[in-house]
N, C-alpha and C. Protein backbone atom coordinates (compact mmCIF):
# COMPACT_ATOMS: atom_id res chain seq x y z
N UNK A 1 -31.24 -22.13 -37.78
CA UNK A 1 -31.80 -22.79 -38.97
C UNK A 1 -32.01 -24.28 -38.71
N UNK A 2 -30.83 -25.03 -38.30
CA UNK A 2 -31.31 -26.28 -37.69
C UNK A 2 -32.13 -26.82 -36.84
N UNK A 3 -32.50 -25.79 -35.94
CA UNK A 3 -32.99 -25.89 -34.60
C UNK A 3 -34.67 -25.79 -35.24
N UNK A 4 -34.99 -24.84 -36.20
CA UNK A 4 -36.48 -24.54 -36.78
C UNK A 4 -36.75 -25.92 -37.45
N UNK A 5 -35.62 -26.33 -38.55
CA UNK A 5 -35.96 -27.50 -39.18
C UNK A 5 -36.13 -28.72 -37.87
N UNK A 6 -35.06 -28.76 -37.74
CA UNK A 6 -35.49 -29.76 -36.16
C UNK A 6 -36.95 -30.00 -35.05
N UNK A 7 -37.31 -28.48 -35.20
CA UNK A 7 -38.93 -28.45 -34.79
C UNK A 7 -39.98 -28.76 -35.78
N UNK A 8 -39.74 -28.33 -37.06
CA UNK A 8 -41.16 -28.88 -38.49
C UNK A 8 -40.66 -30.33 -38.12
N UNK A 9 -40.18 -31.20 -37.90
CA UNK A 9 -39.30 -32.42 -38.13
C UNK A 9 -40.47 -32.63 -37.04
N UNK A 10 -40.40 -32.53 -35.57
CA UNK A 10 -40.78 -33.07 -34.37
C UNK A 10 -42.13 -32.90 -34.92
N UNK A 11 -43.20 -31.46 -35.43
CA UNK A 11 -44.45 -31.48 -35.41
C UNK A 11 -44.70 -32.31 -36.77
N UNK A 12 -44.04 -32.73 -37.62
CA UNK A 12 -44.49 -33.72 -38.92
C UNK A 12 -44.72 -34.45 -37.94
N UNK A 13 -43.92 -35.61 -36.98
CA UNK A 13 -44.27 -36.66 -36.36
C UNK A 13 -45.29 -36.71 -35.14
N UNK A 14 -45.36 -35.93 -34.31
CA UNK A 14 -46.48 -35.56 -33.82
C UNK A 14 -48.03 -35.41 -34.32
N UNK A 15 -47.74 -34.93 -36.06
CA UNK A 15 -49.04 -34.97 -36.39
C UNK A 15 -49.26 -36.44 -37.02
N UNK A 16 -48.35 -36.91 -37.26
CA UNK A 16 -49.08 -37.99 -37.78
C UNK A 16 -49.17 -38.73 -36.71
N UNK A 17 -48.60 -39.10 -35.70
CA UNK A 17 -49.39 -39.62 -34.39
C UNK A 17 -50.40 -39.14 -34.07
N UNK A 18 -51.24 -38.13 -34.24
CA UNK A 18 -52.26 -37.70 -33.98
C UNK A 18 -53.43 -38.01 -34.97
N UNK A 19 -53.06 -38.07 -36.05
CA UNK A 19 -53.45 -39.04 -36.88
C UNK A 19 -54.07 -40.51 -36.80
N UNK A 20 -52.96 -40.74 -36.45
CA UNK A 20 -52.97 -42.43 -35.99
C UNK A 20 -54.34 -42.51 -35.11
N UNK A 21 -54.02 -41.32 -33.92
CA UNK A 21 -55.03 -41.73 -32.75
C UNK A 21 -56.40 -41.36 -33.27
N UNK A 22 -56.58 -40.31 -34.38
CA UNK A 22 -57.48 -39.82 -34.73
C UNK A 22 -58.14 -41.17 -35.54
N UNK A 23 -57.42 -42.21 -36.26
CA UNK A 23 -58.18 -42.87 -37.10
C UNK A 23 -58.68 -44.17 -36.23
N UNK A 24 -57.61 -44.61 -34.94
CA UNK A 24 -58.29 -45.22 -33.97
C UNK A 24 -59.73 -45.07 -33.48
N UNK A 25 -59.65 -43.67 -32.96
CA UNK A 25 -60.66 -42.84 -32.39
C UNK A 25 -61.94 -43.36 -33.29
N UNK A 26 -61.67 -42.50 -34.93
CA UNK A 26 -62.54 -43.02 -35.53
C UNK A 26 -63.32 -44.32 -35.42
N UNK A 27 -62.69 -45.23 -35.61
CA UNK A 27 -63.02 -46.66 -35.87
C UNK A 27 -63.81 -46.90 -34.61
N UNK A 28 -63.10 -46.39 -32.97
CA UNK A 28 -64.50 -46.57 -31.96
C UNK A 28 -65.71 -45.55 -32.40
N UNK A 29 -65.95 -44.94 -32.58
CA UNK A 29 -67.14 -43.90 -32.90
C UNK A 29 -67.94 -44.73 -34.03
N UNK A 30 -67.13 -45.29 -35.17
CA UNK A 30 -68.09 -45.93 -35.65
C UNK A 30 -68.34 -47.45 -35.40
N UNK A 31 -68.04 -47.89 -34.51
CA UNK A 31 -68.26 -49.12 -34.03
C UNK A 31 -69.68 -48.61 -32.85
N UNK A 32 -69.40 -47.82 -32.58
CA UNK A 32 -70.26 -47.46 -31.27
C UNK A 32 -71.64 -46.88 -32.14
N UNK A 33 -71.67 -46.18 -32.74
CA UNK A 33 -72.79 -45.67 -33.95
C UNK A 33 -73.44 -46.55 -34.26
N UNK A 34 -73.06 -47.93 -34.61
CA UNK A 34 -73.39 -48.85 -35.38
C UNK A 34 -73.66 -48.49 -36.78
N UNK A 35 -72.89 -48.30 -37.39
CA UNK A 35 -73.01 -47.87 -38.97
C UNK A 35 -73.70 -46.70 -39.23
N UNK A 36 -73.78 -45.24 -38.86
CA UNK A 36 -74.22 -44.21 -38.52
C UNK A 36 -73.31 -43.13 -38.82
N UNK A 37 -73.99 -42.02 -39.76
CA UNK A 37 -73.51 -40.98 -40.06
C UNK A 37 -72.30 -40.75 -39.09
N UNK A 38 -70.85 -40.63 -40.18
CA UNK A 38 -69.50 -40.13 -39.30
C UNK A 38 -68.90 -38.87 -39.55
N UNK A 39 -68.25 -38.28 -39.13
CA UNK A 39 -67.58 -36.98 -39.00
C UNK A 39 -66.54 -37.26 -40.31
N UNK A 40 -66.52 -36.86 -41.73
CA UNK A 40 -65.75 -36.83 -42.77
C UNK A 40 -64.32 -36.71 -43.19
N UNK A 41 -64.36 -35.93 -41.55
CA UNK A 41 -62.41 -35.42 -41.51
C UNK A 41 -62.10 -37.06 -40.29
N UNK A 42 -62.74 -37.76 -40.36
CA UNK A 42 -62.53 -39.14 -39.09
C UNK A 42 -62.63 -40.39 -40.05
N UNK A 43 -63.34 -39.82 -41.51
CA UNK A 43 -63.07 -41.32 -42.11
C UNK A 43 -61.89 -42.06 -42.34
N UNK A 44 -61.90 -43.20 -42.60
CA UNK A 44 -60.76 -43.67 -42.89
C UNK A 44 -60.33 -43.68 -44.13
N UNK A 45 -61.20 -43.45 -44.99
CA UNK A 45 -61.19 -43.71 -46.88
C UNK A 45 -61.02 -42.52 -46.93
N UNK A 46 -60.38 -41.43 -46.02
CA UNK A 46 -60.17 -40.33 -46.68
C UNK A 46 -58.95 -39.70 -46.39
N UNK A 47 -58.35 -40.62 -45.18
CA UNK A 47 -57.30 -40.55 -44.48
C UNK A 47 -55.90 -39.91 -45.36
N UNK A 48 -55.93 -40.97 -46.64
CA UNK A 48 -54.72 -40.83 -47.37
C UNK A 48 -54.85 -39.51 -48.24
N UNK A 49 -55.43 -38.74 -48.45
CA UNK A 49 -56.17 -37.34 -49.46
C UNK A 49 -55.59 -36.52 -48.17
N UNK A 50 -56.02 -36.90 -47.21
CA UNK A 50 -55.68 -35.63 -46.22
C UNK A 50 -54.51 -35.49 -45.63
N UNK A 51 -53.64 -36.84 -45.77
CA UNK A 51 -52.49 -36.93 -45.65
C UNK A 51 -51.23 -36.10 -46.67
N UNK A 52 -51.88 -36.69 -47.90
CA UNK A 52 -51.30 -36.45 -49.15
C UNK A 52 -51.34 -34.70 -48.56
N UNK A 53 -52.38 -34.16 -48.79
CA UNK A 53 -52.18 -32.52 -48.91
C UNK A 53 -51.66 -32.36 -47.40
N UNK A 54 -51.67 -32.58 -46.44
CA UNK A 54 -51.07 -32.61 -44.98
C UNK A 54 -49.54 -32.03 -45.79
N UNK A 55 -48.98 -33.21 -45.78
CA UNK A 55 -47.76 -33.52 -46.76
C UNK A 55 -47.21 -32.32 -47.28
N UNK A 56 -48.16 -31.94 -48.50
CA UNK A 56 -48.03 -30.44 -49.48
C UNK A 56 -48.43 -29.24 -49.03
N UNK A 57 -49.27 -29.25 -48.03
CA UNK A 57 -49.04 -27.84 -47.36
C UNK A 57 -47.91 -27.69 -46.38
N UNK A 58 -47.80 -28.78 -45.37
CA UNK A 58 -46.53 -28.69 -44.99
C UNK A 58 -44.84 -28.45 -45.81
N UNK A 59 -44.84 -29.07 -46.89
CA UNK A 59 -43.96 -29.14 -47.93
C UNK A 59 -43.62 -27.53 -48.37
N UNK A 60 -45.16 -27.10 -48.79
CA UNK A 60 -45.09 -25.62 -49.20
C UNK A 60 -44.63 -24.43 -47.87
N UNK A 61 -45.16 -24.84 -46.91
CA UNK A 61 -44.53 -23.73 -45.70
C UNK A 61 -43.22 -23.85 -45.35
N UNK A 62 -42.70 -25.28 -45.80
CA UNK A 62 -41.33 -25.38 -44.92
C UNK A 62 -40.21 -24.63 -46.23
N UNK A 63 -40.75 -24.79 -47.78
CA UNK A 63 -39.96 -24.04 -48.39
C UNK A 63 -40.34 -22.71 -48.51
N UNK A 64 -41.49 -22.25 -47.92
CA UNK A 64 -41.57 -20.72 -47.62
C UNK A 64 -40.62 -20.19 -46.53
N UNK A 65 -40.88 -20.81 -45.35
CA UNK A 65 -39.91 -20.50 -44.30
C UNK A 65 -38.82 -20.68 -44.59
N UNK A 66 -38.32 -21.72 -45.12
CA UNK A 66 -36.86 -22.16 -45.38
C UNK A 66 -36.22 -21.00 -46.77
N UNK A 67 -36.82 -20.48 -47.93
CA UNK A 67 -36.36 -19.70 -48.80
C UNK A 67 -36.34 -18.46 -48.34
N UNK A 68 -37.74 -17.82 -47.58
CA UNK A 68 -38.25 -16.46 -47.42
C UNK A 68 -38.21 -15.89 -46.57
N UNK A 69 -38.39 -16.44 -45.50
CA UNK A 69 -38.04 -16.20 -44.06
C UNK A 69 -37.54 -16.12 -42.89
N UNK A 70 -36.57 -17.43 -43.47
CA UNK A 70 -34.92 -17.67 -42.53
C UNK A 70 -34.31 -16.92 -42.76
N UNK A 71 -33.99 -16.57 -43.88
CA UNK A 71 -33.15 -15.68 -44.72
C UNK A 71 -33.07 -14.31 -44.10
N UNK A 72 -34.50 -13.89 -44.66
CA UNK A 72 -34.80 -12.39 -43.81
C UNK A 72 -34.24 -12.32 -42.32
N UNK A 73 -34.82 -13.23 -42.21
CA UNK A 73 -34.50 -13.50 -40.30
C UNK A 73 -33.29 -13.25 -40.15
N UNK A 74 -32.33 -14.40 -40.99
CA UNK A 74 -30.34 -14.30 -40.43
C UNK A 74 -30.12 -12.98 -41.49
N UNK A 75 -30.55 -12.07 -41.83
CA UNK A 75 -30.20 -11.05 -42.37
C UNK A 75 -30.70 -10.33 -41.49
N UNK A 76 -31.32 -10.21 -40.71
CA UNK A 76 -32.07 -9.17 -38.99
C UNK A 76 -30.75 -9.48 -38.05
N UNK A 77 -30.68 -10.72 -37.76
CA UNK A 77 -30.10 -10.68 -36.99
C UNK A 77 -28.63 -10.51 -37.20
N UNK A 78 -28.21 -10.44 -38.70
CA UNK A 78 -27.03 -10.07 -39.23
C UNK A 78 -26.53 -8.81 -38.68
N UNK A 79 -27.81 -8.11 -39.04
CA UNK A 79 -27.58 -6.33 -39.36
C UNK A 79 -27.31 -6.13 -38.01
N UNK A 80 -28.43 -6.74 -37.02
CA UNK A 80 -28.60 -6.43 -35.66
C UNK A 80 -27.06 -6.79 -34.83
N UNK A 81 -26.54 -7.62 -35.07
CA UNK A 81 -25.17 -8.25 -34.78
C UNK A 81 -24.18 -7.08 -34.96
N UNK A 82 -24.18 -6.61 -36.48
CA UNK A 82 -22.89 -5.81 -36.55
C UNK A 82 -23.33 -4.70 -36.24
N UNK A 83 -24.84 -4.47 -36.17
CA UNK A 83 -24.27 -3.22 -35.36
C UNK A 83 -24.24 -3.03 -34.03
N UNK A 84 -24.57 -4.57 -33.20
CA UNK A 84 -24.37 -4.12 -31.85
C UNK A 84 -22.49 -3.98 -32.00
N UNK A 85 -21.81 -4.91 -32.55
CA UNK A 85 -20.66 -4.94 -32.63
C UNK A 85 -19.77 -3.25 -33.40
N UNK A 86 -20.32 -3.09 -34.23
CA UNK A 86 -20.39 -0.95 -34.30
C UNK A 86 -20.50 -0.48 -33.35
N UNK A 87 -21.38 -0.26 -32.57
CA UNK A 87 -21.85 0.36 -31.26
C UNK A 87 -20.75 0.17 -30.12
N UNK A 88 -20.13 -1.31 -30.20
CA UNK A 88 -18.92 -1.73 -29.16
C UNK A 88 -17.91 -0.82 -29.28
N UNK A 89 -17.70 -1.31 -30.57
CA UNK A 89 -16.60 -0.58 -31.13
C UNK A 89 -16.28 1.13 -31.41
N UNK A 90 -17.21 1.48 -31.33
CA UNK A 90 -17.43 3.10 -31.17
C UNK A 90 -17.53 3.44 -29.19
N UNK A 91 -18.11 2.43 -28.98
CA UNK A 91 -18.07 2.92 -27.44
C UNK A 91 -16.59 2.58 -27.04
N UNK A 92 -15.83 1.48 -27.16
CA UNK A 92 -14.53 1.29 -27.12
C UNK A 92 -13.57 2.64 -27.34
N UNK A 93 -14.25 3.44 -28.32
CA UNK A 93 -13.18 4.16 -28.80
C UNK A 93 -13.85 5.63 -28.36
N UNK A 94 -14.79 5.88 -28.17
CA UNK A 94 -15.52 6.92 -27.35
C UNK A 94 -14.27 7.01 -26.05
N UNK A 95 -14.39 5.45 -24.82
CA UNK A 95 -13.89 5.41 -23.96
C UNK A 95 -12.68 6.07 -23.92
N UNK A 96 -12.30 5.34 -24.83
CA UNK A 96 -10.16 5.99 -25.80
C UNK A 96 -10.22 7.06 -25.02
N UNK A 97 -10.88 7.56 -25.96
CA UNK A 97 -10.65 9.19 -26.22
C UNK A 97 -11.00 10.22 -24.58
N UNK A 98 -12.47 9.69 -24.13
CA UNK A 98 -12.92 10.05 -23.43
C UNK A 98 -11.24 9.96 -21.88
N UNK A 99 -10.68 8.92 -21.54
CA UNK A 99 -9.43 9.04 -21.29
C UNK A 99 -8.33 9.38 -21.20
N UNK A 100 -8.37 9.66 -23.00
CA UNK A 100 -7.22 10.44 -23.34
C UNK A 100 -7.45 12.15 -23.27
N UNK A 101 -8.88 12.88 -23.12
CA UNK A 101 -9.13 14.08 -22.67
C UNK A 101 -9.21 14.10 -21.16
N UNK A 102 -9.23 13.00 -20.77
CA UNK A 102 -9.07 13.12 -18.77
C UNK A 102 -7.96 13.38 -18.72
N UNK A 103 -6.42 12.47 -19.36
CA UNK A 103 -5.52 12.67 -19.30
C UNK A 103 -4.87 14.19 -19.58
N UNK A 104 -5.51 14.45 -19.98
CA UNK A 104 -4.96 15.62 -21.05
C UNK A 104 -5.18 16.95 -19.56
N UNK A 105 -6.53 16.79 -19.26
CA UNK A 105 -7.38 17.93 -18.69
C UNK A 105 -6.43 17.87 -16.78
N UNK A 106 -6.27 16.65 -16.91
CA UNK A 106 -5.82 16.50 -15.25
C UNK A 106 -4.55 16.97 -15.71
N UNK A 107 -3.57 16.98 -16.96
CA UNK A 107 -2.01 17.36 -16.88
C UNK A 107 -2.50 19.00 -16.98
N UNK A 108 -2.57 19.21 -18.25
CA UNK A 108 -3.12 20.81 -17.79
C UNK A 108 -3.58 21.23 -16.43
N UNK A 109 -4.47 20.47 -15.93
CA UNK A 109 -5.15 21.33 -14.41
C UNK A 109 -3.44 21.05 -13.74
N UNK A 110 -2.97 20.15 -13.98
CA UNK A 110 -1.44 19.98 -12.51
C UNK A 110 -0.78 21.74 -13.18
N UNK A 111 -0.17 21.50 -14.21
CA UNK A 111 0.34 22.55 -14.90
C UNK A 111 -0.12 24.10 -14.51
N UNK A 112 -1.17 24.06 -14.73
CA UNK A 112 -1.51 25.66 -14.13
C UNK A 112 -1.57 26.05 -12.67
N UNK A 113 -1.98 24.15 -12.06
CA UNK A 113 -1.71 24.76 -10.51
C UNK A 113 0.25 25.08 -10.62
N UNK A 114 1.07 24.35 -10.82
CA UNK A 114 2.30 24.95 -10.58
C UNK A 114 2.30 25.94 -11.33
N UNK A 115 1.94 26.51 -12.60
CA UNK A 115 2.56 28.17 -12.89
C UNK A 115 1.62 28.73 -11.69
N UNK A 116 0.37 28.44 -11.51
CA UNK A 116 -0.33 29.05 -10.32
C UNK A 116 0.22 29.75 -8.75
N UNK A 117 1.64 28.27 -8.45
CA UNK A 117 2.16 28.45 -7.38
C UNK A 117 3.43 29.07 -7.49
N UNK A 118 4.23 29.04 -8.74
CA UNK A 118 5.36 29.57 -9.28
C UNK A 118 4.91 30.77 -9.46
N UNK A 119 4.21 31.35 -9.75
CA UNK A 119 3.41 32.91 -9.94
C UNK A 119 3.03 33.48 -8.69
N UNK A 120 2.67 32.45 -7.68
CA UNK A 120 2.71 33.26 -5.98
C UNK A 120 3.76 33.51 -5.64
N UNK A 121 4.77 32.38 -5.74
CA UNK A 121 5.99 32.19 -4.97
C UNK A 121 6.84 33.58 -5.35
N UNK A 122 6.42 33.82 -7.12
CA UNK A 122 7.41 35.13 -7.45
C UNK A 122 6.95 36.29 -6.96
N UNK A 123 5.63 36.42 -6.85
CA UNK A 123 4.91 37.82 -6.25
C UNK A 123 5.18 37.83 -4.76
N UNK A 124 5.34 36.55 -4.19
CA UNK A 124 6.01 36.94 -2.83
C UNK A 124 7.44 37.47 -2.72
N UNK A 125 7.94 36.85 -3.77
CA UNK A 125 9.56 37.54 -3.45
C UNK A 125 9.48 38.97 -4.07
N UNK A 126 8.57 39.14 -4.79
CA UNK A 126 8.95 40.55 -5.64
C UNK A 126 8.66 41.34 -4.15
N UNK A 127 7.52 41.16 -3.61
CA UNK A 127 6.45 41.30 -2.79
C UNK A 127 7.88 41.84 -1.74
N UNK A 128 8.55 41.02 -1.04
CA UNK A 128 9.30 41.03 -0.33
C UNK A 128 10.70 41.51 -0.24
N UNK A 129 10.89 41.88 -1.65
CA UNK A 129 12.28 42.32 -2.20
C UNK A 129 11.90 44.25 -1.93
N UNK A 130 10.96 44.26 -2.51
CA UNK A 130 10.14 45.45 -2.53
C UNK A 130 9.89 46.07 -1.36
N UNK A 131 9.61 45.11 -0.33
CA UNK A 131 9.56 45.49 1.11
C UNK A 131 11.00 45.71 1.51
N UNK A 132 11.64 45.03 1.54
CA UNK A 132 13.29 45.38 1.68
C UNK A 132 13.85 46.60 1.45
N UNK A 133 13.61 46.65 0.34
CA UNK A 133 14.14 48.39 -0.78
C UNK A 133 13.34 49.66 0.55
N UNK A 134 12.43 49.37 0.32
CA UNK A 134 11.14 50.49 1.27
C UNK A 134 11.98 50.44 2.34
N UNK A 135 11.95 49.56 3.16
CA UNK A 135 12.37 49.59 4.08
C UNK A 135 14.05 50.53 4.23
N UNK A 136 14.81 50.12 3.60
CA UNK A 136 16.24 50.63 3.29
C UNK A 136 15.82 51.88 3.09
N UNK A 137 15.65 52.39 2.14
CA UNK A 137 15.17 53.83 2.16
C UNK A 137 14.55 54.52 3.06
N UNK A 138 13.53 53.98 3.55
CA UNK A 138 13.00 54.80 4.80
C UNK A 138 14.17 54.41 5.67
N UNK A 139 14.90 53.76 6.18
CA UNK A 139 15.53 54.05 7.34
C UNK A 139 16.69 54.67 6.79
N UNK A 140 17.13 54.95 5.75
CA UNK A 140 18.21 55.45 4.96
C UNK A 140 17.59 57.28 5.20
N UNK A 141 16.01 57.16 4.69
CA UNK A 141 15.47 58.84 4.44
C UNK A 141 15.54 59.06 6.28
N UNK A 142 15.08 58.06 7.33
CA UNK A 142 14.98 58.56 8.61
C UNK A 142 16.22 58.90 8.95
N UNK A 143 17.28 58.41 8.57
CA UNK A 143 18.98 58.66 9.26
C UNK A 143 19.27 60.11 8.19
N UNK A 144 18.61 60.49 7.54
CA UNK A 144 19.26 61.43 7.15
C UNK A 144 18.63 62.49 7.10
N UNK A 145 17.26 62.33 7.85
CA UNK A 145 16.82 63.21 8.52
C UNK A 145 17.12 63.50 9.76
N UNK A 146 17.24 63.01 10.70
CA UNK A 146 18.27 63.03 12.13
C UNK A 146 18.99 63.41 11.74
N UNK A 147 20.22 63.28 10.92
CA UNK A 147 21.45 63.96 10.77
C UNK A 147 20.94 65.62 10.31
N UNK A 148 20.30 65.64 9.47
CA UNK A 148 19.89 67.35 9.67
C UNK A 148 19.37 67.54 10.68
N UNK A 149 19.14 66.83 11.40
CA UNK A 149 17.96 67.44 12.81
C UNK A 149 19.14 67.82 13.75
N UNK A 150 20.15 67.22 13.68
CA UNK A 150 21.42 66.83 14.60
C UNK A 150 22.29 68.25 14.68
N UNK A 151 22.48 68.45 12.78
CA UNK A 151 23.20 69.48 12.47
C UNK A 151 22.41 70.60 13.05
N UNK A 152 20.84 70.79 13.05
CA UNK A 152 20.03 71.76 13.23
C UNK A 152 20.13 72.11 14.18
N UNK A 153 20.08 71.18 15.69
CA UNK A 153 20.10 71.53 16.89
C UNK A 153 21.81 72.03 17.20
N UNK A 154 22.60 71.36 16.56
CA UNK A 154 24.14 71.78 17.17
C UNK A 154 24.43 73.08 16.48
N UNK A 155 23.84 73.22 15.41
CA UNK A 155 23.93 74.76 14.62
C UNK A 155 23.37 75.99 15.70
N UNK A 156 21.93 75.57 16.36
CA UNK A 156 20.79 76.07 17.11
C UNK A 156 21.78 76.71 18.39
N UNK A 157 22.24 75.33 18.77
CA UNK A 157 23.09 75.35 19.94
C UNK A 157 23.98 76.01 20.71
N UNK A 158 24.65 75.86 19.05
CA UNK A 158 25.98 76.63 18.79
C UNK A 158 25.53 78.40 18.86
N UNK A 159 24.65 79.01 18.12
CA UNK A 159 24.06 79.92 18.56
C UNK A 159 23.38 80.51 19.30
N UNK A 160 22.93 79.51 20.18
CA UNK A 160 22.51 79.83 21.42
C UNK A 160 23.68 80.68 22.57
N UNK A 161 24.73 79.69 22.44
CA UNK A 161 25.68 79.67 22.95
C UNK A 161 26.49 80.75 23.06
N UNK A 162 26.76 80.88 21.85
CA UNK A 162 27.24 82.37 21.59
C UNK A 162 26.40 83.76 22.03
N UNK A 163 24.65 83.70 21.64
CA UNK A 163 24.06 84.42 21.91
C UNK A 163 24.52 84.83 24.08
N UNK A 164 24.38 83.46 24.43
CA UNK A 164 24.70 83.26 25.77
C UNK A 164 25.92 83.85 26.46
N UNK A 165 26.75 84.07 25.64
CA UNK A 165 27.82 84.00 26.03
C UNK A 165 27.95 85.88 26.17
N UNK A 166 27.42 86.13 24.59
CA UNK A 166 27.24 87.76 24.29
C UNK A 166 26.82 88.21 25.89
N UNK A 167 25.78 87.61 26.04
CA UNK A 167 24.54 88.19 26.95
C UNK A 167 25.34 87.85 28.20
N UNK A 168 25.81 87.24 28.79
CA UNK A 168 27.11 87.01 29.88
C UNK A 168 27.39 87.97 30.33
N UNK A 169 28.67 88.04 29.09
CA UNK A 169 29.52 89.40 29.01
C UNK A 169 28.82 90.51 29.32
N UNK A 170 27.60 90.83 28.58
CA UNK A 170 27.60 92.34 29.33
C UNK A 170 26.61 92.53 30.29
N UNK A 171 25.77 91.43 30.65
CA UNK A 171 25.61 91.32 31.88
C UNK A 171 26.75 91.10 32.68
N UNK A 172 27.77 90.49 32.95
CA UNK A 172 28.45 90.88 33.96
C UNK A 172 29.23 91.73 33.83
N UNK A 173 29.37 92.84 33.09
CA UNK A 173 30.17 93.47 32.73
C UNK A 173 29.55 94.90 33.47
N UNK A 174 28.24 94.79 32.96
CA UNK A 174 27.20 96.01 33.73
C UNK A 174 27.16 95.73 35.07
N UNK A 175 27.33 94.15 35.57
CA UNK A 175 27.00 94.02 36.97
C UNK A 175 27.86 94.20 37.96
N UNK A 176 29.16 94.45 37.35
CA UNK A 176 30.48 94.52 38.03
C UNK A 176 30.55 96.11 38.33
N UNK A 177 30.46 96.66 37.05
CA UNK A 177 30.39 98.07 37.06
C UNK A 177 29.50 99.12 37.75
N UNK A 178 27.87 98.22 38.21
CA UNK A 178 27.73 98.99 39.01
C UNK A 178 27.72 98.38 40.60
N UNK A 179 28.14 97.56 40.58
CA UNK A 179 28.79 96.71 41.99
C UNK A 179 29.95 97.36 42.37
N UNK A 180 30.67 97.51 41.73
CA UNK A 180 32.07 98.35 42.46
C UNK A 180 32.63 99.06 41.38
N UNK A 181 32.01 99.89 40.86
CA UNK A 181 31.48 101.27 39.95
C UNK A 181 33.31 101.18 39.53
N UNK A 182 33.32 99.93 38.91
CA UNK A 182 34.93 99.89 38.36
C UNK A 182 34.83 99.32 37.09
N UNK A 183 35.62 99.92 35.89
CA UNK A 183 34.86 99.43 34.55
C UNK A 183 36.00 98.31 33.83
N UNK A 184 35.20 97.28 34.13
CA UNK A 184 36.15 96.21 33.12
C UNK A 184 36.36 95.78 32.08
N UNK A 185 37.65 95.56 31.55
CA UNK A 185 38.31 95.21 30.36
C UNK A 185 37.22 94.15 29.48
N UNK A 186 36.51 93.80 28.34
CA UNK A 186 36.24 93.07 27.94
C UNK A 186 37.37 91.79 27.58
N UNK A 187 38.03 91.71 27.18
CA UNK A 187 38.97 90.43 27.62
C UNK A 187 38.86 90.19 29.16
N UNK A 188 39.19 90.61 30.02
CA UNK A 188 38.84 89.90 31.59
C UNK A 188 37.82 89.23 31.48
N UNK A 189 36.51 90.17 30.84
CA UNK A 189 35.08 89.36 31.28
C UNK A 189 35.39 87.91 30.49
N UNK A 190 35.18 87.81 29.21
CA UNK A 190 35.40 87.40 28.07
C UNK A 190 35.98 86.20 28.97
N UNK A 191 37.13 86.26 29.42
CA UNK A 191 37.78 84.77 30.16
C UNK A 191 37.06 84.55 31.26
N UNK A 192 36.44 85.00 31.90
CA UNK A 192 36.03 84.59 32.93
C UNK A 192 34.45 84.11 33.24
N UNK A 193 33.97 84.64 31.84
CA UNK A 193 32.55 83.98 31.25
C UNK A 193 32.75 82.63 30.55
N UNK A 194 34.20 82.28 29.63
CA UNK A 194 35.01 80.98 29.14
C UNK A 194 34.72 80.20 30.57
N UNK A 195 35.48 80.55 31.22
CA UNK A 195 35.93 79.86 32.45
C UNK A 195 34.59 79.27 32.70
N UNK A 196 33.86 79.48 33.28
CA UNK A 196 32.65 79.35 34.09
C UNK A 196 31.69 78.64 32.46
N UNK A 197 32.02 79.04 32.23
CA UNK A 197 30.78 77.78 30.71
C UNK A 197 31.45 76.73 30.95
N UNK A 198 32.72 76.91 30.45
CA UNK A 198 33.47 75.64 30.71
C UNK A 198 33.27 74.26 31.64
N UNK A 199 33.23 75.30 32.90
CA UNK A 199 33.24 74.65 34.49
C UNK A 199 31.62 74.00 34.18
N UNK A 200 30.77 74.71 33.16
CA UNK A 200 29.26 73.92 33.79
C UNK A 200 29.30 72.83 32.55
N UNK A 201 30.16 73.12 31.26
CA UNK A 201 30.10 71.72 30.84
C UNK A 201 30.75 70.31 30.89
């Protein structure tokens, strides 16, 4: 507002220096004419009329500008002010927030990576506990399959044995008998088929 009045201020004085030079001016033109039709806005007898309204139109614009138009103006740049200062202040608090959901989003993301890794770590041990058990059992189901296999063959064995032993006896019993056509006691054979198993185990 000062700065506008400060400029009507500089061009009032400017024009009336221009004035000045204008009525100088005049006075050579009609010196040089020699008393000869002059330019009406250059007289001098008219100087003060054109001054006077100079004066009142200037008078009238500076209280146009000064009532009607400054006004409007520091009310533009009012509005324009608070709301760049709104706009700050919402972006200020945009930022806030916008921060306080980074914060938020990076604790959650840490959070799920550890239940993430606490949720491997347990599926490995289940994982591994599970393997353990399996394991125990199968070598628990393999040992106790060998042990029937064990019983099977010494059962097998055992009957073999006997079968062997049957078959001994009366093979040598027949072989004696017709070797020296002499018929022997089954107890003799009987020990002497003992004897000889014995001797081969």
């Amino acid at each position: 507002m000062r700065a506008i009045l400060g400029a009507c201020r500089g061009i009032v004085g400017q024009t009336a220096a221009v004035i000045v030079a204008l009525g100088g001016a005049s006075d050579v033109l009609a010196a040089g004419d020699g008393g000869g039709a002059k330019l009406p806005q250059l007289d001098i007898a008219t100087f003060p009329t054109q001054i006077f309204w100079l004066v009142v139109s200037f008078l009238v614009l500076y209280i146009l500008v000064s009532r009607i138009a400054l006004p409007r103006i520091s009310e533009v740049l009012e509005e324009r002010q608070d709301r760049i200062a709104d706009d700050l202040d919402k972006a200020e608090t945009l930022k806030k927030e916008a921060e306080q959901v980074r914060g938020e989003y990076e604790k959650a993301l840490a959070e799920a990576r550890n239940q993430a890794h606490a949720a491997m770590r347990e599926a490995q041990d289940e994982a591994a506990k599970n393997a353990t058990e399996t394991e125990a059992e199968a070598r628990e189901k393999v040992a106790n399959m060998l042990k029937d296999a064990e019983e099977r063959i010494e059962a097998t064995r055992s009957e073999a044995m006997s079968n062997v032993r049957n078959v001994a006896r009366d093979v040598a019993g027949d072989a004696v008998a017709k070797l020296i056509r002499i018929q022997v006691l089954g107890e003799e054979i009987d020990r002497v088929v003992d004897a000889t198993m014995e001797g081969r185990n």
